[in-house]
PDB file of N, CA and C in Angstrom:
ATOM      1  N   UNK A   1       0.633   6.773  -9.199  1.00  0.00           N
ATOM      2  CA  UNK A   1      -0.080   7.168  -8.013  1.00  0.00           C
ATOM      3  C   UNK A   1       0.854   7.020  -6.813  1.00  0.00           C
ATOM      4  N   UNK A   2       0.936   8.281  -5.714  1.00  0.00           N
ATOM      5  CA  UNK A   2       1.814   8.057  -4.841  1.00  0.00           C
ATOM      6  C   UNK A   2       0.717   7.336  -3.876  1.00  0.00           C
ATOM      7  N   UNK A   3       1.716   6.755  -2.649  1.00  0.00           N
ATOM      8  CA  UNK A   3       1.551   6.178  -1.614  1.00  0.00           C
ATOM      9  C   UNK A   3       1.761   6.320  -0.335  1.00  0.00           C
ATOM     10  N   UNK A   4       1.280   6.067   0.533  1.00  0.00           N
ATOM     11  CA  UNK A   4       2.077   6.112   1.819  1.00  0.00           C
ATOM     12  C   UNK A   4       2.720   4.481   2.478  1.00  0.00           C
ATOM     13  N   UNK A   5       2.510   3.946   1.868  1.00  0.00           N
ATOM     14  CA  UNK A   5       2.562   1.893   1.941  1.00  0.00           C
ATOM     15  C   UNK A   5       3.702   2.793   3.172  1.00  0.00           C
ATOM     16  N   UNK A   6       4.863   2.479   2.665  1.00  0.00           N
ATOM     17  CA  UNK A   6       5.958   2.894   3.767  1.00  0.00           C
ATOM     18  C   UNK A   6       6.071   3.430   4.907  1.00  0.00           C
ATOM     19  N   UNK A   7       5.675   4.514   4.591  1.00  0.00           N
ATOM     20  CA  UNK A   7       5.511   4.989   5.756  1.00  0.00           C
ATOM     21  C   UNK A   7       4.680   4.067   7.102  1.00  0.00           C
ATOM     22  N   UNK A   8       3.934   4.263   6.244  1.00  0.00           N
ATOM     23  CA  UNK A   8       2.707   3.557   7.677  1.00  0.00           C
ATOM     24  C   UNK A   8       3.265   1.866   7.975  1.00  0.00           C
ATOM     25  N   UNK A   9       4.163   1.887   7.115  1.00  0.00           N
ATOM     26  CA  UNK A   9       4.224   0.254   7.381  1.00  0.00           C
ATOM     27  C   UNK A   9       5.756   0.323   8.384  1.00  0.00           C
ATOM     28  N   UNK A  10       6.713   0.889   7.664  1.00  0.00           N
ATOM     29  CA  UNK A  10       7.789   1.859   9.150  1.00  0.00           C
ATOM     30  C   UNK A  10       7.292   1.594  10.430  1.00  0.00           C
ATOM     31  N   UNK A  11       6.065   2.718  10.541  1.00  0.00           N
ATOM     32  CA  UNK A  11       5.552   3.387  11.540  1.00  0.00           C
ATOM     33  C   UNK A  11       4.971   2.150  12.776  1.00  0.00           C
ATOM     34  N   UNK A  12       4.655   1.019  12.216  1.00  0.00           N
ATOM     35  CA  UNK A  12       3.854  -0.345  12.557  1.00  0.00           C
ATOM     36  C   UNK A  12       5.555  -0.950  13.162  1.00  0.00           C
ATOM     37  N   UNK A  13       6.083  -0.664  12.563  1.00  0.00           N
ATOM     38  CA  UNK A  13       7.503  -1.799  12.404  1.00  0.00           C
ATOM     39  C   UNK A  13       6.903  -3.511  12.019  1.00  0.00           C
ATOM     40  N   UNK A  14       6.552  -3.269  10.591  1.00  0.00           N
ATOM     41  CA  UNK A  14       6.096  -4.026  10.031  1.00  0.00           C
ATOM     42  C   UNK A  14       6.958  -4.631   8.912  1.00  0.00           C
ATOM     43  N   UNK A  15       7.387  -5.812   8.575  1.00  0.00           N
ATOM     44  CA  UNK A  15       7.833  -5.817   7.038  1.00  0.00           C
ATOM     45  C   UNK A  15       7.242  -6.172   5.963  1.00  0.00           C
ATOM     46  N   UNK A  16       7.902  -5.974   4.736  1.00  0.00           N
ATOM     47  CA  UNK A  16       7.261  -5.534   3.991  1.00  0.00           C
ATOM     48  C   UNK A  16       6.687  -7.581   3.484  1.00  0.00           C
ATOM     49  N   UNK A  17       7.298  -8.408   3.798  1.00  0.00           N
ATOM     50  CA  UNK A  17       7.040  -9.453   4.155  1.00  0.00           C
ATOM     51  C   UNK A  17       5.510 -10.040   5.272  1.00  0.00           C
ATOM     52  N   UNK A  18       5.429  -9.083   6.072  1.00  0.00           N
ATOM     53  CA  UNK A  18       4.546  -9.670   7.287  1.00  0.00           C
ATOM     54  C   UNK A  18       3.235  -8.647   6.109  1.00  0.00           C
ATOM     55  N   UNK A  19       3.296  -7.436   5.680  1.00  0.00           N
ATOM     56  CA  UNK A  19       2.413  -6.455   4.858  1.00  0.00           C
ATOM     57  C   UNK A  19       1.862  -7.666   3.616  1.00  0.00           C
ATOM     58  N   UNK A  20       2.767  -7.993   2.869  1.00  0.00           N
ATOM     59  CA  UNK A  20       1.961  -9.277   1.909  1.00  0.00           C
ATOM     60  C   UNK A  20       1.405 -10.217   2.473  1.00  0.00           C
ATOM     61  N   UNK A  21       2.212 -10.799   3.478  1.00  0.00           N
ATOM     62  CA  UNK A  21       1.208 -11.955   3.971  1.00  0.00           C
ATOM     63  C   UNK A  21       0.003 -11.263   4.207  1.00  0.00           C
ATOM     64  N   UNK A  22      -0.182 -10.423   4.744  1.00  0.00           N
ATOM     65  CA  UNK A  22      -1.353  -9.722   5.424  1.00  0.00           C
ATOM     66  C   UNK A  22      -2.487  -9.540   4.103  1.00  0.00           C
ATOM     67  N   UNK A  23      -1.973  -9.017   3.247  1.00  0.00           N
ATOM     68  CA  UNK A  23      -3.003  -8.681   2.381  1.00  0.00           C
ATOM     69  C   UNK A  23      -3.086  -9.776   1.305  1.00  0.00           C
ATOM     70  N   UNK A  24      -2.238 -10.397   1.036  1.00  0.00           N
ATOM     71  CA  UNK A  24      -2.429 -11.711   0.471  1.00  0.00           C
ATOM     72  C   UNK A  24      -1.678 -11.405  -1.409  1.00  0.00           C
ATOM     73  N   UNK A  25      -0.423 -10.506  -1.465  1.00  0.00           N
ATOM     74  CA  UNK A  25       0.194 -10.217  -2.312  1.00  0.00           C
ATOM     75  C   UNK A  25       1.804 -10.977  -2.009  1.00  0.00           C
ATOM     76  N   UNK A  26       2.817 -10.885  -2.820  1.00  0.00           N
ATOM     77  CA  UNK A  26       3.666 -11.421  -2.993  1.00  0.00           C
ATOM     78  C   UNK A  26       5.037  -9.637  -2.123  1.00  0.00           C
ATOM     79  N   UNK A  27       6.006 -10.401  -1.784  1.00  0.00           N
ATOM     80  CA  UNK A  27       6.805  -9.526  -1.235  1.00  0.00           C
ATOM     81  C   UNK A  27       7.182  -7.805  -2.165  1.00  0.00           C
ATOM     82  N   UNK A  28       7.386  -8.757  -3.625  1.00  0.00           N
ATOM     83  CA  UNK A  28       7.730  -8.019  -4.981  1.00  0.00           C
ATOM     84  C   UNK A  28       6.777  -7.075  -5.012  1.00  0.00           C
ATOM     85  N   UNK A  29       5.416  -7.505  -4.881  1.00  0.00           N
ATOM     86  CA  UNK A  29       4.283  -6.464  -5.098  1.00  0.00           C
ATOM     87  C   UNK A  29       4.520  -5.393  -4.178  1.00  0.00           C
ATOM     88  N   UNK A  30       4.689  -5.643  -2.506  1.00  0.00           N
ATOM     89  CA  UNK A  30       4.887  -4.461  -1.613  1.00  0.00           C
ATOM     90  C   UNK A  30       5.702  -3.303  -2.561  1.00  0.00           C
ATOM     91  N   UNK A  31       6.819  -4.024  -2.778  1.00  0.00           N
ATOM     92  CA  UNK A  31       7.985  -3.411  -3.276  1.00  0.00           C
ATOM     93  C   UNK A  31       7.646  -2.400  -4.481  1.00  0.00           C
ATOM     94  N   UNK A  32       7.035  -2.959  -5.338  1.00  0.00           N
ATOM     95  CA  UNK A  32       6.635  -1.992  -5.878  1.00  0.00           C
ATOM     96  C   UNK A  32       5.773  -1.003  -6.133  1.00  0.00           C
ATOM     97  N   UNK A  33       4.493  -1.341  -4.948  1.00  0.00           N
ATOM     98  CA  UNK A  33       3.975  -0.614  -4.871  1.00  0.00           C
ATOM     99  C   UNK A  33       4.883   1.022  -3.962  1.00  0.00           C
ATOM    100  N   UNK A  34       5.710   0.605  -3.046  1.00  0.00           N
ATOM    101  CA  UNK A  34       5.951   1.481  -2.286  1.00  0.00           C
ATOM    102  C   UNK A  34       6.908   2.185  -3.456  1.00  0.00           C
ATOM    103  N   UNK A  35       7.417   1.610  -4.232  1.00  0.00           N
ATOM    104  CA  UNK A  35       8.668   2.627  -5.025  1.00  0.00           C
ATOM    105  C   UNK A  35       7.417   3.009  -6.113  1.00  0.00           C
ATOM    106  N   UNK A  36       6.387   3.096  -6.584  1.00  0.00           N
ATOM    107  CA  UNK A  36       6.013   3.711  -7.184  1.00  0.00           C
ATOM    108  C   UNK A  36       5.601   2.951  -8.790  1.00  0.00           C
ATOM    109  N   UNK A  37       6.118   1.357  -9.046  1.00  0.00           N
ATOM    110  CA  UNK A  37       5.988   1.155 -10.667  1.00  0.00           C
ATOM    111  C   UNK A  37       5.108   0.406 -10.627  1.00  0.00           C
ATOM    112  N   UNK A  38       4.271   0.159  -8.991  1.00  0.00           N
ATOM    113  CA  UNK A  38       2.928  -0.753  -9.584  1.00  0.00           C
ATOM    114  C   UNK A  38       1.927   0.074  -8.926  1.00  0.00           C
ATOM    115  N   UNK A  39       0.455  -0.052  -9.547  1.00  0.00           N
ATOM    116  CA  UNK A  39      -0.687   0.749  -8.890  1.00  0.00           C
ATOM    117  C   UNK A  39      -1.949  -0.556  -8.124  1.00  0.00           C
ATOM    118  N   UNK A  40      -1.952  -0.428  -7.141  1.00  0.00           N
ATOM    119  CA  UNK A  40      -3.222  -1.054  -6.685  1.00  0.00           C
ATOM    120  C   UNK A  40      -4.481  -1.160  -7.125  1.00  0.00           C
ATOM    121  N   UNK A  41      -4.897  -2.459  -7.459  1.00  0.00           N
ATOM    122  CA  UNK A  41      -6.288  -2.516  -7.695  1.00  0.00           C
ATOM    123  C   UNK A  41      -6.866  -2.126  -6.250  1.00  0.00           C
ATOM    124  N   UNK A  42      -8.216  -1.539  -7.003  1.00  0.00           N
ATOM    125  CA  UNK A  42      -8.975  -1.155  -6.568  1.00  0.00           C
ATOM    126  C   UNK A  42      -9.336  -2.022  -4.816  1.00  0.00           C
ATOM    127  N   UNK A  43      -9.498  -3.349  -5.199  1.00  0.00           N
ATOM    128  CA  UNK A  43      -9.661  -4.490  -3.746  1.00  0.00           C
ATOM    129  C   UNK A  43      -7.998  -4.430  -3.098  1.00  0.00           C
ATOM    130  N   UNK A  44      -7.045  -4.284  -3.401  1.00  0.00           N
ATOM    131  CA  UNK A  44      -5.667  -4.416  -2.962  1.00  0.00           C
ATOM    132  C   UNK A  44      -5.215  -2.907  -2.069  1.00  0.00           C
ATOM    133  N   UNK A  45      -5.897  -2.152  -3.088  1.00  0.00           N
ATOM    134  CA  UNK A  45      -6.072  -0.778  -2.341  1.00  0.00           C
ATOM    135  C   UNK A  45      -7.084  -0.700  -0.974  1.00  0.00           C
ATOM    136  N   UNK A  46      -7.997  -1.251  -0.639  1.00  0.00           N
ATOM    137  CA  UNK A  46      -8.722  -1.859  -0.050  1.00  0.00           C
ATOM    138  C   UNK A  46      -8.402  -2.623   1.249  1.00  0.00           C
ATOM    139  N   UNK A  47      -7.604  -3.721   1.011  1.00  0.00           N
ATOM    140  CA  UNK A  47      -7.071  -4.377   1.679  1.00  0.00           C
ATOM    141  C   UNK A  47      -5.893  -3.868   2.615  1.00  0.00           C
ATOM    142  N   UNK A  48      -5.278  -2.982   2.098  1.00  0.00           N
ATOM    143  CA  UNK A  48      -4.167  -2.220   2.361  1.00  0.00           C
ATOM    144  C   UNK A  48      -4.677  -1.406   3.183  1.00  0.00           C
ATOM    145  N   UNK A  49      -5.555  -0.437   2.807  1.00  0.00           N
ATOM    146  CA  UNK A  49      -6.509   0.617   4.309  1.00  0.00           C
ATOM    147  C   UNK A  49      -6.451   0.086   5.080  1.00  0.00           C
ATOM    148  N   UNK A  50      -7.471  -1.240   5.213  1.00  0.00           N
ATOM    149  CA  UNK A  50      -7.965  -1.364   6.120  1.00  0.00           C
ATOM    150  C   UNK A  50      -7.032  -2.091   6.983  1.00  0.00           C
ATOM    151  N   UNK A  51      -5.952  -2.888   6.368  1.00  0.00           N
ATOM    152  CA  UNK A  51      -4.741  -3.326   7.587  1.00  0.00           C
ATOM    153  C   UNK A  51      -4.352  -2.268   8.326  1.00  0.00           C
ATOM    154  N   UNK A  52      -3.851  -1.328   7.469  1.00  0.00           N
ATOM    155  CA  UNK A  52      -3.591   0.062   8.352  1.00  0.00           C
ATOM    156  C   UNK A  52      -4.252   0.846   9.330  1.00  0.00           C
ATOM    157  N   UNK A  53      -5.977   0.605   9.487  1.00  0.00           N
ATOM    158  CA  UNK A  53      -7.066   1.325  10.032  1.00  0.00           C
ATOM    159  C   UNK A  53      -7.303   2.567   9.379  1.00  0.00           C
ATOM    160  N   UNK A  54      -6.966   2.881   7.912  1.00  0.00           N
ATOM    161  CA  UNK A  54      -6.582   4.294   7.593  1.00  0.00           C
ATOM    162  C   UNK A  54      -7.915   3.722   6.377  1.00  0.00           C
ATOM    163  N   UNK A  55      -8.055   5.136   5.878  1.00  0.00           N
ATOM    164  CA  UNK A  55      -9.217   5.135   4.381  1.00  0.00           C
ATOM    165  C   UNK A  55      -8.019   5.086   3.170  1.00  0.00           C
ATOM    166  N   UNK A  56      -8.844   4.794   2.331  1.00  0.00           N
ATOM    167  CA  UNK A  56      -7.946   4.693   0.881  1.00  0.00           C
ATOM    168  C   UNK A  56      -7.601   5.728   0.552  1.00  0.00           C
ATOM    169  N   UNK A  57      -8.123   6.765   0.728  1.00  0.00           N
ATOM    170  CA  UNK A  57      -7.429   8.746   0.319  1.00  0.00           C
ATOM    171  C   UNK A  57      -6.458   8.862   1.396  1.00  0.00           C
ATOM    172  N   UNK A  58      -6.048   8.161   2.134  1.00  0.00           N
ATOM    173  CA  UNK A  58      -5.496   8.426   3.550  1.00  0.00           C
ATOM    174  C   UNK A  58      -4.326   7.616   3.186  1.00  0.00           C
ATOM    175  N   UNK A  59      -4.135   6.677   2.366  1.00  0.00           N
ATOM    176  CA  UNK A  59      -3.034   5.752   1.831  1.00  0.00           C
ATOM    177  C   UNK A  59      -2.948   5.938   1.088  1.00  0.00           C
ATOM    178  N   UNK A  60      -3.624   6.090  -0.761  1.00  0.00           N
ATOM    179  CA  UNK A  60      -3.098   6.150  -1.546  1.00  0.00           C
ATOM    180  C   UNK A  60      -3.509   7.910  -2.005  1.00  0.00           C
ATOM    181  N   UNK A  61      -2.198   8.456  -2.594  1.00  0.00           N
ATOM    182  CA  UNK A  61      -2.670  10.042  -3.027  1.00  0.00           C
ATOM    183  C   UNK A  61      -2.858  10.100  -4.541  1.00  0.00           C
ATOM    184  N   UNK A  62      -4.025  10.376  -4.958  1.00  0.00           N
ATOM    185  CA  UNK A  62      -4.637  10.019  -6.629  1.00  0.00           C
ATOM    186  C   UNK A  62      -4.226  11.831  -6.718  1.00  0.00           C
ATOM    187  N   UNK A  63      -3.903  12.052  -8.078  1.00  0.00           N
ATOM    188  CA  UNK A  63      -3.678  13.507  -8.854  1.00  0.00           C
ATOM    189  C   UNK A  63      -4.121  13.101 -10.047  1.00  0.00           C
ATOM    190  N   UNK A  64      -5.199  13.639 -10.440  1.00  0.00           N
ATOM    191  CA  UNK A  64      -5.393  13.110 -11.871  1.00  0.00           C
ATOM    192  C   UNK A  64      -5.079  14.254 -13.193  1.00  0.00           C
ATOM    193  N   UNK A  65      -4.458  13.526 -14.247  1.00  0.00           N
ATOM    194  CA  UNK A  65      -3.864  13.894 -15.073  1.00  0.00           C
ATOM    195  C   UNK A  65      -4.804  14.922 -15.702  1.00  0.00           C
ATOM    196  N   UNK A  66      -3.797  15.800 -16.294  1.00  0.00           N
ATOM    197  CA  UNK A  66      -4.859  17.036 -17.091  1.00  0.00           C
ATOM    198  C   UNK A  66      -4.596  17.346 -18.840  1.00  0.00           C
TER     199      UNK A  66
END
């Protein structure tokens, strides 16, 4: 599942350090969520919006497989 983690977290001039503390994940997790090899639970996905002020379709982009 792509993301926008980065971007919006750039855009804040945020790191990806001050982004875990915030949501209550580990630095590693940012990391991989933004490169793509981990997927957000459902509450983490969650947590992540709403730091941003953005909706979850607005952060994370779902394509579902066919």
């Amino acid at each position: 599942m792509d993301n926008k983690i980065k971007e919006l977290r750039k855009a804040r001039s945020v790191t990806q350090d001050e982004l875990a503390f915030a949501v209550g994940v580990t630095r590693q997790t940012v990391i991989s969520l933004e490169n793509g090899r981990y997927n957000a639970s459902l509450q983490l996905a969650y947590k992540i919006s709403r730091y941003f002020g953005k909706t979850i379709e607005e952060v994370f982009i779902f394509e579902e497989e066919n």
